[in-house]
N, C-alpha and C. Protein backbone atom coordinates (compact mmCIF):
# COMPACT_ATOMS: atom_id res chain seq x y z
N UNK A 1 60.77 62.18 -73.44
CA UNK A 1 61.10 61.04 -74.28
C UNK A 1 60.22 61.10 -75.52
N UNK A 2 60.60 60.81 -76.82
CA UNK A 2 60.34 61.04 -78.04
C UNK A 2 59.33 59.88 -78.22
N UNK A 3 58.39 59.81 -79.12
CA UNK A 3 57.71 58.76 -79.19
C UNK A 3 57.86 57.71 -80.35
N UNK A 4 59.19 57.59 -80.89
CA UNK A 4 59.77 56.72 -81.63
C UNK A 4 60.86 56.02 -80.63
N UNK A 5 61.10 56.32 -79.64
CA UNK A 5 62.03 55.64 -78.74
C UNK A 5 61.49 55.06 -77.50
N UNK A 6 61.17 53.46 -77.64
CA UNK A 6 60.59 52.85 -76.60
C UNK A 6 60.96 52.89 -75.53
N UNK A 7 60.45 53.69 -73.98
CA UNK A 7 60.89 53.60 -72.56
C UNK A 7 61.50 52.62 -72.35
N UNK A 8 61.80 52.65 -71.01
CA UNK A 8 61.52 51.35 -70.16
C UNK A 8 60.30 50.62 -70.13
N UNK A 9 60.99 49.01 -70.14
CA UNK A 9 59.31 48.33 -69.92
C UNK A 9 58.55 48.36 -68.53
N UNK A 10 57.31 48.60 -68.73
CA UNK A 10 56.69 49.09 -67.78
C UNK A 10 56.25 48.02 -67.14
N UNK A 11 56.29 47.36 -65.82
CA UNK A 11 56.11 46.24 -65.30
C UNK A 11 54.75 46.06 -65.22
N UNK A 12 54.05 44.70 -64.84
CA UNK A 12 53.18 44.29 -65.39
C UNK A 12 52.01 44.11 -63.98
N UNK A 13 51.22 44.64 -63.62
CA UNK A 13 50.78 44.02 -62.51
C UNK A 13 49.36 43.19 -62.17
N UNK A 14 49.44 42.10 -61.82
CA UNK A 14 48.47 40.94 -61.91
C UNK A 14 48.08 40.27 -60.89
N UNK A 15 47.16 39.74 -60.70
CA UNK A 15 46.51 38.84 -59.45
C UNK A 15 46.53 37.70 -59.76
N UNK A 16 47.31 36.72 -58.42
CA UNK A 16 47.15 35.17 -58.94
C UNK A 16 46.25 34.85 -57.46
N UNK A 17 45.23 33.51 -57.69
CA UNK A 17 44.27 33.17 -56.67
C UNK A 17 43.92 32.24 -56.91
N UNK A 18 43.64 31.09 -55.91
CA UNK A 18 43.58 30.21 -55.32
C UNK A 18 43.07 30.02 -54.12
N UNK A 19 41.75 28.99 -54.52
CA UNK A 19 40.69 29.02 -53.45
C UNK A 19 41.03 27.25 -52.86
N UNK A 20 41.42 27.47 -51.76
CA UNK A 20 42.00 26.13 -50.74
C UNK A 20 40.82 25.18 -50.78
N UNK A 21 39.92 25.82 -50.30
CA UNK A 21 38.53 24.86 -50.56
C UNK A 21 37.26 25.69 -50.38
N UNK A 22 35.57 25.20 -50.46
CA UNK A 22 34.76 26.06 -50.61
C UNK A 22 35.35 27.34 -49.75
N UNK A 23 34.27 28.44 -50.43
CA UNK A 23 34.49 29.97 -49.60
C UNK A 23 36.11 30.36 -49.08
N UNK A 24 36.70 30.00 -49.67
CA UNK A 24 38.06 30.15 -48.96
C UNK A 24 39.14 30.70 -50.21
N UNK A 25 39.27 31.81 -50.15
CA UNK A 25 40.14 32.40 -51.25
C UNK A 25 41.25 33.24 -50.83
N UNK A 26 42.69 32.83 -51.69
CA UNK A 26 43.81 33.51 -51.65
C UNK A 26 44.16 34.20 -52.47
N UNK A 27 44.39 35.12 -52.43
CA UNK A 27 44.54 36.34 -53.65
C UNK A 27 46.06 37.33 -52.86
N UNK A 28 46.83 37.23 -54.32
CA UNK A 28 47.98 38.33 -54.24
C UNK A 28 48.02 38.47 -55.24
N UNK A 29 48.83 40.08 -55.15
CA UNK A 29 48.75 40.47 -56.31
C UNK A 29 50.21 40.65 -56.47
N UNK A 30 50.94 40.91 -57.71
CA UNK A 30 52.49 40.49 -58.16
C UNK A 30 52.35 41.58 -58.80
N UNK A 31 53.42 42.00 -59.16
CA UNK A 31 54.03 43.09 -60.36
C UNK A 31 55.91 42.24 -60.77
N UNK A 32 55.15 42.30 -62.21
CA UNK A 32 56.19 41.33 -62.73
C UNK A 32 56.61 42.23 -63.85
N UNK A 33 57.79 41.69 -64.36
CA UNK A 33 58.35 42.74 -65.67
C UNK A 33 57.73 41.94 -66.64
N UNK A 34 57.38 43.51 -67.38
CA UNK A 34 56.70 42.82 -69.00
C UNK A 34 57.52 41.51 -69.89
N UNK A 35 56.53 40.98 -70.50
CA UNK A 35 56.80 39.47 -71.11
C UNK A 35 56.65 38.44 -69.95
N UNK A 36 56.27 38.47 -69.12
CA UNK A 36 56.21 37.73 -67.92
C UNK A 36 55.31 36.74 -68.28
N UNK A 37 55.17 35.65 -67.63
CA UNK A 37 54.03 34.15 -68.02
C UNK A 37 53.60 33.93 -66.84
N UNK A 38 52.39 32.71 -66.94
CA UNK A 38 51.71 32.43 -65.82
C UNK A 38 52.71 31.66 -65.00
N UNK A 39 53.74 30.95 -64.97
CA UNK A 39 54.63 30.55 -64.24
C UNK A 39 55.55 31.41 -63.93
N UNK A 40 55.51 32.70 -64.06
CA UNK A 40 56.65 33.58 -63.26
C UNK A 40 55.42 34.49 -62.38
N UNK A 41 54.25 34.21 -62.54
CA UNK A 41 53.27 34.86 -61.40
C UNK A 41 53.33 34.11 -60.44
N UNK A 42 52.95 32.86 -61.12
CA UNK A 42 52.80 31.49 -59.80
C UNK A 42 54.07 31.94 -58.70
N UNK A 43 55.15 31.90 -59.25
CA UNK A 43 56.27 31.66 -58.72
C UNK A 43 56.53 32.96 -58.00
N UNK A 44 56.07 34.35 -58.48
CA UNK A 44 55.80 35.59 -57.75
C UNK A 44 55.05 35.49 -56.20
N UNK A 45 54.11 34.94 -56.65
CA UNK A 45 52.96 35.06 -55.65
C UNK A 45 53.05 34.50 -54.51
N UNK A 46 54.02 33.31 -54.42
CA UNK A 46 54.10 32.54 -53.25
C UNK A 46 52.88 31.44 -52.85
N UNK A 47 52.16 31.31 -53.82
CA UNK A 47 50.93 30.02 -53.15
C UNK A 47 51.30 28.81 -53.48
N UNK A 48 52.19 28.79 -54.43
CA UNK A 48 52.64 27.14 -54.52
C UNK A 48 53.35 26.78 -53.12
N UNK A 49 54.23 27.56 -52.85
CA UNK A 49 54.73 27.20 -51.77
C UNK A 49 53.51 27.23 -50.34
N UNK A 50 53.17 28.39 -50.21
CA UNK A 50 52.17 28.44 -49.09
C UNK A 50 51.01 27.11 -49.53
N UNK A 51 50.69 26.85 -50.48
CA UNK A 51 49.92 25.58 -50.20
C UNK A 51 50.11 24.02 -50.74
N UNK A 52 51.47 24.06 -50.53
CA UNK A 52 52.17 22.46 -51.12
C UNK A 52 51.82 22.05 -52.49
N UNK A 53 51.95 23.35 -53.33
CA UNK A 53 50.83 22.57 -54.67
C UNK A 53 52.37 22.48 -55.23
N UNK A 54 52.35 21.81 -56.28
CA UNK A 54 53.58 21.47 -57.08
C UNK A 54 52.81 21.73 -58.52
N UNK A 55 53.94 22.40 -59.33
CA UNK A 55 53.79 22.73 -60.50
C UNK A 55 53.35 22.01 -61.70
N UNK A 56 54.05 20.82 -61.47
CA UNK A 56 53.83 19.85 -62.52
C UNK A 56 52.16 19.39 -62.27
N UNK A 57 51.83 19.32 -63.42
CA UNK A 57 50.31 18.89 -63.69
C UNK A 57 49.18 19.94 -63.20
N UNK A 58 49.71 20.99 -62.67
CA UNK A 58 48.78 21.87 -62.17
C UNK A 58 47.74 22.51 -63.31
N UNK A 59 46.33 23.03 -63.07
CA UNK A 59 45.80 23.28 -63.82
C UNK A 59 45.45 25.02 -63.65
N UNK A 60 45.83 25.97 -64.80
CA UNK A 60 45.92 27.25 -64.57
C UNK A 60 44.88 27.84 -65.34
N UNK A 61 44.39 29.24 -65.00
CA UNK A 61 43.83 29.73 -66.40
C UNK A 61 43.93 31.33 -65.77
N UNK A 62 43.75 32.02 -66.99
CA UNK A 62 43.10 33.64 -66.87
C UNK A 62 42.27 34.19 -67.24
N UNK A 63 41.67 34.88 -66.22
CA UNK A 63 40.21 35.35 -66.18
C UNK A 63 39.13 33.75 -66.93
N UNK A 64 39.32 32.73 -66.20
CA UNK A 64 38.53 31.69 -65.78
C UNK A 64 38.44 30.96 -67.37
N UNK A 65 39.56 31.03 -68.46
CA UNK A 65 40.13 30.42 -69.49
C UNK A 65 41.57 29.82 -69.07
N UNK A 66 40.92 28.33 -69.38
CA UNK A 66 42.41 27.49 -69.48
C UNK A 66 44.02 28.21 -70.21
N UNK A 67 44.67 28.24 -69.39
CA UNK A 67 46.12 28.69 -69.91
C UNK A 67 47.43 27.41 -69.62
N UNK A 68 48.22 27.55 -70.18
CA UNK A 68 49.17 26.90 -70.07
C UNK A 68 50.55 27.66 -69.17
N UNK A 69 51.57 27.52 -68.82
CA UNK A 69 52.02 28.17 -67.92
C UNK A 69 53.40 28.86 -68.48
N UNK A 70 53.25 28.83 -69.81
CA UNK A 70 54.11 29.73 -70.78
C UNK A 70 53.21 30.54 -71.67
N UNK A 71 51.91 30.92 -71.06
CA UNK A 71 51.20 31.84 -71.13
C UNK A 71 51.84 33.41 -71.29
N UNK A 72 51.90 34.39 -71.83
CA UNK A 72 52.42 35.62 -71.65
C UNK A 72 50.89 36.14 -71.13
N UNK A 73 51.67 37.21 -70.19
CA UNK A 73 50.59 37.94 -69.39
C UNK A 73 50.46 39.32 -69.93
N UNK A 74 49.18 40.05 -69.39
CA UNK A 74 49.10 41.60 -69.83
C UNK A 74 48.82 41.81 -68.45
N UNK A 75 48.84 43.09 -68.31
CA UNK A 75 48.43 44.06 -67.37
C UNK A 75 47.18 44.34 -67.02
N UNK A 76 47.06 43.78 -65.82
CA UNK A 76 45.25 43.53 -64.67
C UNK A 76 44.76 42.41 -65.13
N UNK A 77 45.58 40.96 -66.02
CA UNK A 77 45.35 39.94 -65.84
C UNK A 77 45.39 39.31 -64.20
N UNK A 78 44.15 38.13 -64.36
CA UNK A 78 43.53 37.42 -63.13
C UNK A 78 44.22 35.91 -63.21
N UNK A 79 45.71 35.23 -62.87
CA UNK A 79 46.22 34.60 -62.87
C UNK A 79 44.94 33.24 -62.03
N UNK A 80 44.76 32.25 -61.96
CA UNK A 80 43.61 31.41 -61.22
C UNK A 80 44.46 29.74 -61.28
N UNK A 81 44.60 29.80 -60.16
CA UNK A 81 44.85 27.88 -59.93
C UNK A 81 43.97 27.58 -59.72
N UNK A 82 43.46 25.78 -60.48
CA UNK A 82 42.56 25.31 -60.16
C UNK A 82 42.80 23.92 -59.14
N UNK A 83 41.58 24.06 -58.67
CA UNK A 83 42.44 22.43 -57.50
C UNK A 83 40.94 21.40 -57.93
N UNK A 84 41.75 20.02 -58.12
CA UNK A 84 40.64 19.14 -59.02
C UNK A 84 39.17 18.68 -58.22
N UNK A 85 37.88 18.44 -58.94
CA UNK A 85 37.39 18.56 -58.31
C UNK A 85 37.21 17.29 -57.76
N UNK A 86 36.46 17.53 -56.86
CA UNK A 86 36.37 16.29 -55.55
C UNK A 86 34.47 15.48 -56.25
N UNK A 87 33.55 16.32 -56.29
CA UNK A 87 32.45 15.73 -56.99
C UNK A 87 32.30 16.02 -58.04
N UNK A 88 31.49 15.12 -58.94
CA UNK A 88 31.02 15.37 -60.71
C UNK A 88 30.31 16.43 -60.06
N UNK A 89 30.20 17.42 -60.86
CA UNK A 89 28.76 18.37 -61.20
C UNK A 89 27.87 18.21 -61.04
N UNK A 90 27.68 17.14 -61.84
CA UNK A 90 26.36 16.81 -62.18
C UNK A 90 25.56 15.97 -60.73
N UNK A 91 26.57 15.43 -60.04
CA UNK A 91 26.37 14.73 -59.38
C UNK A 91 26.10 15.63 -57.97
N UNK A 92 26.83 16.58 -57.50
CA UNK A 92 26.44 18.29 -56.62
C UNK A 92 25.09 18.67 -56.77
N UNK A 93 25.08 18.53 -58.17
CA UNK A 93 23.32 19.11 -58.12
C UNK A 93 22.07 18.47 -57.86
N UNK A 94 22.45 17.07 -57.61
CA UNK A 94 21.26 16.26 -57.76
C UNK A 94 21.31 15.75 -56.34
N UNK A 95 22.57 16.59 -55.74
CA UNK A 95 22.61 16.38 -54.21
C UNK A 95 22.16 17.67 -53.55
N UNK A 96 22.06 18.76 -53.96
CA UNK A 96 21.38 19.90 -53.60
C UNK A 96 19.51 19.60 -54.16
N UNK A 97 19.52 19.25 -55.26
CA UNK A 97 18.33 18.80 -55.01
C UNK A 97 17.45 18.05 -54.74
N UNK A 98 17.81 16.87 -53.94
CA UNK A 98 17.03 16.46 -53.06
C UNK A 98 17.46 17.01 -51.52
N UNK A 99 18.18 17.41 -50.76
CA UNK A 99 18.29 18.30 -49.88
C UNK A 99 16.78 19.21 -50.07
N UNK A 100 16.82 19.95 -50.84
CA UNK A 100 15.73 20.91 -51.46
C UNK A 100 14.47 20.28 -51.28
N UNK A 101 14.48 18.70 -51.85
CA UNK A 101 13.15 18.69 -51.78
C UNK A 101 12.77 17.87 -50.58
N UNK A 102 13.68 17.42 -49.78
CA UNK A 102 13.73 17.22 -48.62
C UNK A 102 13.27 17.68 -47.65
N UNK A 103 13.67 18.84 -48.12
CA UNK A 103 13.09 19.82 -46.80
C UNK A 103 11.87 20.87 -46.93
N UNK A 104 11.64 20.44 -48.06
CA UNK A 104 10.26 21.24 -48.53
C UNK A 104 9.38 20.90 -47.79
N UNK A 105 8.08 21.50 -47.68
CA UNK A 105 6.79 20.83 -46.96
C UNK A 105 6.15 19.56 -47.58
N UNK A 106 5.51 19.11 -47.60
CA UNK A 106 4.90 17.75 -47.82
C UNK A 106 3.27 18.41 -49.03
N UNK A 107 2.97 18.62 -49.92
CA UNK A 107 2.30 18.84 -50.32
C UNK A 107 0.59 18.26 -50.39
């Protein structure tokens, strides 16, 4: 094949993942045809269905940047659902640290 005459498009292959809750991660990987978006991975991958999530309002990104779900994808993109969080941040840490100093020795 000449290199003024574009092949076939070469399909696209990507990982979408979704962690159910702490330490707990789902990962598949899809091969989708080029021009593909983050909603034809979702919909590849099978975790909406395997974990009752519904599309609408869902929060997506790649490689751990917010995306929208008419996102176009490239090839060895990291598709990522996010599930909302349950504590502030700020508020996790100030619960790990008194745990911490809890259990420290008594000085």
């Amino acid at each position: 094949m000449s290199a003024d005459r574009p092949g076939p498009a070469t399909p696209l292959r990507v990982e979408v993942v979704y962690c159910p809750a702490p330490g707990l991660t789902d990962r598949v990987g899809v091969q989708l045809a080029a021009g593909a978006t983050v909603a034809d991975a979702l919909r590849a991958s099978g975790l909406l269905a395997r974990h009752a999530l519904a599309a609408e309002g869902l929060q997506v990104g790649v490689w751990s940047r917010r995306r929208t779900l008419q996102t176009a994808l490239r090839e060895g993109d990291r598709v990522e659902i996010y599930r909302p969080l349950t504590v502030d941040p700020k508020e996790a840490r100030r619960r790990r640290q008194r745990r911490q100093l809890s259990g420290s020795p008594t000085r």
